[in-house]
PDB file of N, CA and C in Angstrom:
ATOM      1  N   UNK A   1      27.960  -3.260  16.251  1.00  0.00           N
ATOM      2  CA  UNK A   1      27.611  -4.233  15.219  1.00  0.00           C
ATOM      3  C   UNK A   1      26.135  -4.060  14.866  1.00  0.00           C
ATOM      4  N   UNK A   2      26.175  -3.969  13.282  1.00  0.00           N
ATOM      5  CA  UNK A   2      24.282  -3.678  13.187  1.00  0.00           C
ATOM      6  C   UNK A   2      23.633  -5.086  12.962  1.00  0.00           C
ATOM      7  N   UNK A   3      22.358  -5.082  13.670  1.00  0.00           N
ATOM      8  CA  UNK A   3      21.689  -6.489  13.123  1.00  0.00           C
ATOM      9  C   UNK A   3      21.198  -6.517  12.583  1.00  0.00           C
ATOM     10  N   UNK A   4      21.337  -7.836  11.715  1.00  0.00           N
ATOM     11  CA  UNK A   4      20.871  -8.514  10.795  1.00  0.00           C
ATOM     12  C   UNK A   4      19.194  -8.539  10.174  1.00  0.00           C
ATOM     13  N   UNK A   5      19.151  -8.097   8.973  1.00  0.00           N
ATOM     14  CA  UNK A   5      17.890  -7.901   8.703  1.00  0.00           C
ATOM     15  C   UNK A   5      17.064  -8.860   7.532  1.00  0.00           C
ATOM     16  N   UNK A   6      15.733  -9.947   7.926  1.00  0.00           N
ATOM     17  CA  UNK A   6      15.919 -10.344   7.186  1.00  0.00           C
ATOM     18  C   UNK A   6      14.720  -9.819   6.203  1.00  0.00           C
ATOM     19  N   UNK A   7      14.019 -10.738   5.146  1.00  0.00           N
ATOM     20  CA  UNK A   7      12.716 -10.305   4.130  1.00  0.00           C
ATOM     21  C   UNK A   7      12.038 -11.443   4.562  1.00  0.00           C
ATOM     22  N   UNK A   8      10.711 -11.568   4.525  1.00  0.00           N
ATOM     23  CA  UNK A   8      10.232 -12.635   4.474  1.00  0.00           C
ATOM     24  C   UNK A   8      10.290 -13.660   4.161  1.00  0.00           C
ATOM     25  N   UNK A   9      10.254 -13.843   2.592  1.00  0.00           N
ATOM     26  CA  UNK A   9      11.231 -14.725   2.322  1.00  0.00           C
ATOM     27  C   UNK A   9      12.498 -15.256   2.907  1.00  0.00           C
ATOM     28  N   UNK A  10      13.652 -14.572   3.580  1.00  0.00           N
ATOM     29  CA  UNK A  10      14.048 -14.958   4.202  1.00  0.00           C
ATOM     30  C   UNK A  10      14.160 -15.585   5.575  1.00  0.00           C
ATOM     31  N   UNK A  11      12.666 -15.622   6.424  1.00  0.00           N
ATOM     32  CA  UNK A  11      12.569 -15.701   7.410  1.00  0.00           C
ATOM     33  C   UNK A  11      11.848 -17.141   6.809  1.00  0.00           C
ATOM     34  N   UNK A  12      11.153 -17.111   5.975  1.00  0.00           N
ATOM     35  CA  UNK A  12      10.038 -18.559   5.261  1.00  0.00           C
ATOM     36  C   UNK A  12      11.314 -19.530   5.393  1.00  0.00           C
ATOM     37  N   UNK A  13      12.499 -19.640   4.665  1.00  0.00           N
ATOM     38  CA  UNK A  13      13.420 -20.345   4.397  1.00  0.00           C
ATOM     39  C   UNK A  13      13.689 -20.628   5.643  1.00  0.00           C
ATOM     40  N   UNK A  14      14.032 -19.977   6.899  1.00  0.00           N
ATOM     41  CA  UNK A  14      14.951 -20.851   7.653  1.00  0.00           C
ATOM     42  C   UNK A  14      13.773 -21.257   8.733  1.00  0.00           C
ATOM     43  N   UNK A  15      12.595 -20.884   8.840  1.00  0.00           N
ATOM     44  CA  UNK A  15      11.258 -21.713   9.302  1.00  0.00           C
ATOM     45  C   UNK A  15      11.059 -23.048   8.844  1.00  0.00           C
ATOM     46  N   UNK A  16      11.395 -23.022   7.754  1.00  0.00           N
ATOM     47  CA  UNK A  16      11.289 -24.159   6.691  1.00  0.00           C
ATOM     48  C   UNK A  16      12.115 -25.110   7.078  1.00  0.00           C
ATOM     49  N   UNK A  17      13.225 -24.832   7.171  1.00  0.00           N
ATOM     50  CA  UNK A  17      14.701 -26.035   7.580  1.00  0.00           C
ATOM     51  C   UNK A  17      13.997 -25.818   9.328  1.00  0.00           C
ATOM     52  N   UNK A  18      13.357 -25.426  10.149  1.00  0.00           N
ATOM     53  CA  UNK A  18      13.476 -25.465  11.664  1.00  0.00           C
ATOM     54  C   UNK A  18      11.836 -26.868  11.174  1.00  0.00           C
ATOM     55  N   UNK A  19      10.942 -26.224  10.539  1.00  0.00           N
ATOM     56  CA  UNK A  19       9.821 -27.423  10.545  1.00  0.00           C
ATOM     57  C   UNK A  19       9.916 -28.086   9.222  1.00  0.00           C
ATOM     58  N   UNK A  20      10.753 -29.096   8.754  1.00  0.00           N
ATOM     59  CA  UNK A  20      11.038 -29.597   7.523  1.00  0.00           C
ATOM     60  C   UNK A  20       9.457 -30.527   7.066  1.00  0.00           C
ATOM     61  N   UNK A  21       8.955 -31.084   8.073  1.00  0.00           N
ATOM     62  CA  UNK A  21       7.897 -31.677   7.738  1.00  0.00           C
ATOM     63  C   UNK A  21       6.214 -30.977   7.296  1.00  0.00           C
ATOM     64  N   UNK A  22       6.403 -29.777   8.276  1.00  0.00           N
ATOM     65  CA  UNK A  22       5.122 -28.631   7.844  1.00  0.00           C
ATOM     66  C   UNK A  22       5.650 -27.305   7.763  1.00  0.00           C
ATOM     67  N   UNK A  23       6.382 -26.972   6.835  1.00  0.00           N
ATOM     68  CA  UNK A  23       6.817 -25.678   6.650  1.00  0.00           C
ATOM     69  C   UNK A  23       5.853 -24.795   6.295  1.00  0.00           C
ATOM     70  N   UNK A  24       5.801 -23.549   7.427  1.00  0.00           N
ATOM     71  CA  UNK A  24       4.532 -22.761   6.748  1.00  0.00           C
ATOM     72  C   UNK A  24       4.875 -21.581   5.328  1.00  0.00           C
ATOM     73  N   UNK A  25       3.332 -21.408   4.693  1.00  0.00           N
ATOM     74  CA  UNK A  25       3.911 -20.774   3.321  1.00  0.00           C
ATOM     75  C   UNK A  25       3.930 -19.523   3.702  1.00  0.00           C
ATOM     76  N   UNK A  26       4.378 -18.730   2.479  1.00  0.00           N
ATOM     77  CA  UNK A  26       5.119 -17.498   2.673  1.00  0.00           C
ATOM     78  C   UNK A  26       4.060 -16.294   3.298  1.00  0.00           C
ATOM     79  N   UNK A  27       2.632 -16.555   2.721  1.00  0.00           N
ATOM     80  CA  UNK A  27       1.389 -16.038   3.177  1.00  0.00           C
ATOM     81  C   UNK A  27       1.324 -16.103   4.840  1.00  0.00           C
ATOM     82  N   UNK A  28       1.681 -17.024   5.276  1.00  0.00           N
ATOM     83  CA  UNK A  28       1.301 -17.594   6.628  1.00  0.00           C
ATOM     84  C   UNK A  28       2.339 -16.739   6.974  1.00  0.00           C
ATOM     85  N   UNK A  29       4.069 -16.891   7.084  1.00  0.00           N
ATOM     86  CA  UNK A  29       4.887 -15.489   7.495  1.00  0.00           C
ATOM     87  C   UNK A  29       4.439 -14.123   7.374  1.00  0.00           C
ATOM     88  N   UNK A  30       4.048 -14.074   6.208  1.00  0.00           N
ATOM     89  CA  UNK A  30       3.425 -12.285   6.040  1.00  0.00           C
ATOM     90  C   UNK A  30       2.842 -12.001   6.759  1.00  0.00           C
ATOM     91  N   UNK A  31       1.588 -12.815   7.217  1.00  0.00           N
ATOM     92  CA  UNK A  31       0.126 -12.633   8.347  1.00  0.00           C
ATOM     93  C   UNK A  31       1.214 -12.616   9.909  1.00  0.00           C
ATOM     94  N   UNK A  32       2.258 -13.016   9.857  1.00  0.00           N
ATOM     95  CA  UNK A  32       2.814 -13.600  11.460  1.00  0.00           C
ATOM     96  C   UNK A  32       3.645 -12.785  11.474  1.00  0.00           C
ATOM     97  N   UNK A  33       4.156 -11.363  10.439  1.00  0.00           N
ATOM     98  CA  UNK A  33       4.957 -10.418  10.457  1.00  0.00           C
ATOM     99  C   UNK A  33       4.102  -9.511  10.701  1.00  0.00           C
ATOM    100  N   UNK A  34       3.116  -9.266  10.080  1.00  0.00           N
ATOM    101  CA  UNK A  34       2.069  -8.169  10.288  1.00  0.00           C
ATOM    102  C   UNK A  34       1.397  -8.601  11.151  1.00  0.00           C
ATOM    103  N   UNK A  35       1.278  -9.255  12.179  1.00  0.00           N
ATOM    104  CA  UNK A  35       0.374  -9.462  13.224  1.00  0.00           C
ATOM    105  C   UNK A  35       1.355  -8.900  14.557  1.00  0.00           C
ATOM    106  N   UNK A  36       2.472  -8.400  14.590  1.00  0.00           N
ATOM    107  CA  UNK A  36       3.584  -8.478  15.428  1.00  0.00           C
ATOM    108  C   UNK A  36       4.490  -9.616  15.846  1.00  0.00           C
ATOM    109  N   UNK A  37       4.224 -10.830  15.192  1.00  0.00           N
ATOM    110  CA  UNK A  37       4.976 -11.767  16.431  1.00  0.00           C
ATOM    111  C   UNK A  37       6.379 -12.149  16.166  1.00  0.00           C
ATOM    112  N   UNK A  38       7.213 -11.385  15.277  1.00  0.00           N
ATOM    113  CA  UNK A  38       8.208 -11.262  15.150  1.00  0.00           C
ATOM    114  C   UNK A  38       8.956  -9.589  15.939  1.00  0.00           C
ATOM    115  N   UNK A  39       8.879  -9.706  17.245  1.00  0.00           N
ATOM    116  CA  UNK A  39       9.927  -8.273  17.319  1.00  0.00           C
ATOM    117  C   UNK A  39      10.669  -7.420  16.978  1.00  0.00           C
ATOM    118  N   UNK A  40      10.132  -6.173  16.452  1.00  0.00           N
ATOM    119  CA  UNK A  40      11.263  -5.290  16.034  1.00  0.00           C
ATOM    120  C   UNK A  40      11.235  -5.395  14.841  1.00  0.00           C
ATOM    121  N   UNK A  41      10.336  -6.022  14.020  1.00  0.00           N
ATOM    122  CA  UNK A  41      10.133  -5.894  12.328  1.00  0.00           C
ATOM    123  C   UNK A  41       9.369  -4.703  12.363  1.00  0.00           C
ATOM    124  N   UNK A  42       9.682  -4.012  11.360  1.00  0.00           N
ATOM    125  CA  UNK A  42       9.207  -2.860  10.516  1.00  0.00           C
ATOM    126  C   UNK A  42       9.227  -2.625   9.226  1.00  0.00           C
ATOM    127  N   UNK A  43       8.458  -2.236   8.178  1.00  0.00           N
ATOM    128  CA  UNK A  43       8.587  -1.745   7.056  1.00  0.00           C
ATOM    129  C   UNK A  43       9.920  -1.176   6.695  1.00  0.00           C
ATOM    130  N   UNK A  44      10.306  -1.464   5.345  1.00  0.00           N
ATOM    131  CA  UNK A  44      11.438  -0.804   5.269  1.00  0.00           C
ATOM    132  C   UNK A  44      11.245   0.285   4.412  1.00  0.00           C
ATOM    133  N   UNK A  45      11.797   1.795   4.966  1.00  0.00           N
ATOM    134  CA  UNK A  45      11.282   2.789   3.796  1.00  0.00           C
ATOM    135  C   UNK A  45      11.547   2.850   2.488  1.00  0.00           C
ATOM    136  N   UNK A  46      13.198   2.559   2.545  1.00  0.00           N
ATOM    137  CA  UNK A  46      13.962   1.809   1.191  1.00  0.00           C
ATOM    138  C   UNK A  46      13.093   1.526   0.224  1.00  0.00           C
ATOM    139  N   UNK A  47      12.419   0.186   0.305  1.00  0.00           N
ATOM    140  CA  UNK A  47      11.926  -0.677  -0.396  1.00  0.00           C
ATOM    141  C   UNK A  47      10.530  -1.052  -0.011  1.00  0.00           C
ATOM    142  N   UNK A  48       9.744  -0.334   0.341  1.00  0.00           N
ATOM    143  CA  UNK A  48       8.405  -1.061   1.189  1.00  0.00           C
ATOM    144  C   UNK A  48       8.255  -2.124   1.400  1.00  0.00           C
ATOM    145  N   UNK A  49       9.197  -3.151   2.153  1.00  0.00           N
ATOM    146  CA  UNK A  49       8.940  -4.537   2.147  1.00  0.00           C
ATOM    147  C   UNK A  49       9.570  -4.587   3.998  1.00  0.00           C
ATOM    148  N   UNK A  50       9.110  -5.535   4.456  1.00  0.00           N
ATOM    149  CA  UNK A  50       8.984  -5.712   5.997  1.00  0.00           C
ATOM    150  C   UNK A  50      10.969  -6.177   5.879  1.00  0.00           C
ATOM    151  N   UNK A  51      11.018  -5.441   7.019  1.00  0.00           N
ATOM    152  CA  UNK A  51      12.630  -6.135   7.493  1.00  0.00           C
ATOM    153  C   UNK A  51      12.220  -6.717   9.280  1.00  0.00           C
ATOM    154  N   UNK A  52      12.961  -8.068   8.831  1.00  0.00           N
ATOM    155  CA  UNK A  52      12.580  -8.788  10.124  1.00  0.00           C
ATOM    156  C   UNK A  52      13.932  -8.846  11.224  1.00  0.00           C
ATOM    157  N   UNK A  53      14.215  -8.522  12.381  1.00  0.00           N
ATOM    158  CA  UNK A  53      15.826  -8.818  13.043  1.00  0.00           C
ATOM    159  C   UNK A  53      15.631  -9.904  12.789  1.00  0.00           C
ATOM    160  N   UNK A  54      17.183 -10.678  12.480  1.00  0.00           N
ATOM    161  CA  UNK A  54      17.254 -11.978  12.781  1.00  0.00           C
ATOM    162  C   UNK A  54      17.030 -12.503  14.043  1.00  0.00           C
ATOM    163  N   UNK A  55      17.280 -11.852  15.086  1.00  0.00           N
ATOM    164  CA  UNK A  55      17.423 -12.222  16.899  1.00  0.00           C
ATOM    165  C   UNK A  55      15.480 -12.271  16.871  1.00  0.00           C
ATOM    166  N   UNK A  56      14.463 -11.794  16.154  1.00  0.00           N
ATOM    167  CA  UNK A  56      13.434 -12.216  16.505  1.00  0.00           C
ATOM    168  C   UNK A  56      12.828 -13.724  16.283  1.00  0.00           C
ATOM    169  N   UNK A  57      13.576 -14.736  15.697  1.00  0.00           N
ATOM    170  CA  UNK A  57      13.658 -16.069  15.176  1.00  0.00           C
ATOM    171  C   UNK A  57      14.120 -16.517  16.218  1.00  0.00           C
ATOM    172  N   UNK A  58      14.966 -16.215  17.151  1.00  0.00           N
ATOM    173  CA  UNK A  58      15.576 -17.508  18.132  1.00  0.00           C
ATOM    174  C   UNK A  58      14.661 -17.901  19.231  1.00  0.00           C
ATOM    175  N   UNK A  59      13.709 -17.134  19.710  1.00  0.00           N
ATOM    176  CA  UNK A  59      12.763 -17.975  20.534  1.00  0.00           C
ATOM    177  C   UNK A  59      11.130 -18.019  19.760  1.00  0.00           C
ATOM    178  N   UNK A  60      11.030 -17.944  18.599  1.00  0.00           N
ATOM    179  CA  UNK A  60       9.930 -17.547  17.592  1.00  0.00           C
ATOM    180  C   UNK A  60       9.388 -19.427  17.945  1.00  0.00           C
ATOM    181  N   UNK A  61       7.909 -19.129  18.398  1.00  0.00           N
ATOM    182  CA  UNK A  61       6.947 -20.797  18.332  1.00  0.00           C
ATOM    183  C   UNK A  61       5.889 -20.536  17.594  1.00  0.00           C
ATOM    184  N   UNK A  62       6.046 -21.689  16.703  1.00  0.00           N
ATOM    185  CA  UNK A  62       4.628 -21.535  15.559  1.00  0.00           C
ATOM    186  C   UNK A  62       3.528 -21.158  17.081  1.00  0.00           C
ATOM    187  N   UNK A  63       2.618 -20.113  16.073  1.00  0.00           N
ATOM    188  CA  UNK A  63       1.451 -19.870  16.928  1.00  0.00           C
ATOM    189  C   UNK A  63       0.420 -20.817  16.592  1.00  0.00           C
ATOM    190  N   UNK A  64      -0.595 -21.439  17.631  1.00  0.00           N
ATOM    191  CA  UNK A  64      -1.408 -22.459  17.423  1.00  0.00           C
ATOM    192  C   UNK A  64      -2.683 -21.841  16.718  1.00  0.00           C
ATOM    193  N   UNK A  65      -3.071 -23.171  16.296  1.00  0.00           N
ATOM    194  CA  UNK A  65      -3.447 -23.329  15.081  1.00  0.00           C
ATOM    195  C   UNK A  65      -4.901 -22.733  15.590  1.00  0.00           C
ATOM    196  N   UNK A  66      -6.326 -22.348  15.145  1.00  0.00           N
ATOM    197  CA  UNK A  66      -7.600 -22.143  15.338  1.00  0.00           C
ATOM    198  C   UNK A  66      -7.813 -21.106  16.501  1.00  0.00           C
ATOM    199  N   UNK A  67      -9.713 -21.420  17.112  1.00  0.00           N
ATOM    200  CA  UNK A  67      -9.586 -20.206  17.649  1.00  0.00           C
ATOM    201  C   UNK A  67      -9.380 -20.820  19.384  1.00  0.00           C
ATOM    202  N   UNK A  68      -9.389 -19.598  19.562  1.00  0.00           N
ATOM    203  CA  UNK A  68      -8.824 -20.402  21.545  1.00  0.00           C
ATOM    204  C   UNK A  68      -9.616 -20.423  22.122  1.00  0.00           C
ATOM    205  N   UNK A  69      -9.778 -21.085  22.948  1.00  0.00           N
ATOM    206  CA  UNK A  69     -10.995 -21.774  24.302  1.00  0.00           C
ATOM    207  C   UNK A  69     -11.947 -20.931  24.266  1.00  0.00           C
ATOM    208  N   UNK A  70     -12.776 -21.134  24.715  1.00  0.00           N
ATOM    209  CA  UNK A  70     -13.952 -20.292  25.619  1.00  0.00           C
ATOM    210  C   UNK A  70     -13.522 -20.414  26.706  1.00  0.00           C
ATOM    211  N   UNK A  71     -13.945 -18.908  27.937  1.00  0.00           N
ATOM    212  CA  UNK A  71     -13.763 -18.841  28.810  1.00  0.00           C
ATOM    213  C   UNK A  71     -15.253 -19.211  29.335  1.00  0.00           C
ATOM    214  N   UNK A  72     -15.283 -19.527  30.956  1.00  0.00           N
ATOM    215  CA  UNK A  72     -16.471 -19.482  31.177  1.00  0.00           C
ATOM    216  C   UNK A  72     -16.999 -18.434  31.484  1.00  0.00           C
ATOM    217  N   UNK A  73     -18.662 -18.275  30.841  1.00  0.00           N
ATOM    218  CA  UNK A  73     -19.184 -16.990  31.190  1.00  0.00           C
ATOM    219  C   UNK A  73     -18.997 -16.147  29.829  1.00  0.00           C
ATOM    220  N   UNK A  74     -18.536 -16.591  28.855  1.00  0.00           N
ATOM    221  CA  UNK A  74     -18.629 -16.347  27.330  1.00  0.00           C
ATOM    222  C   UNK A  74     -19.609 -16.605  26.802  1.00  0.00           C
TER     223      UNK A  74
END
């Protein structure tokens, strides 16, 4: 069985129905596709546009927001 591939757009949409109250915009997916944190997305040669697995959405957590702590000794 081959898996499921989605577009950004398609990945925005069902982010959207998972955070109905702060759905992030489509910019914010693009940066969170090209940063890696979707597994196993790659460019598609087809069409130059990112194909995302669907199976990288089922444990996918908005990444937090700003920059992270200081350590001590920073």
């Amino acid at each position: 069985m081959q898996e499921q591939l989605l577009t950004i757009r398609q990945v925005e949409a069902i982010l959207a129905e998972r955070w109905p109250d702060d759905p992030p915009a489509h910019s914010t997916v693009k940066r969170w596709v090209a940063q890696g944190l979707f597994p196993g997305a790659f460019i598609h040669p087809l069409g130059n546009v990112w194909a995302i697995p669907r199976a990288a959405l089922n444990d996918f957590q908005r990444p937090q927001l700003g920059r992270p702590p200081k350590k001590e000794g920073d």
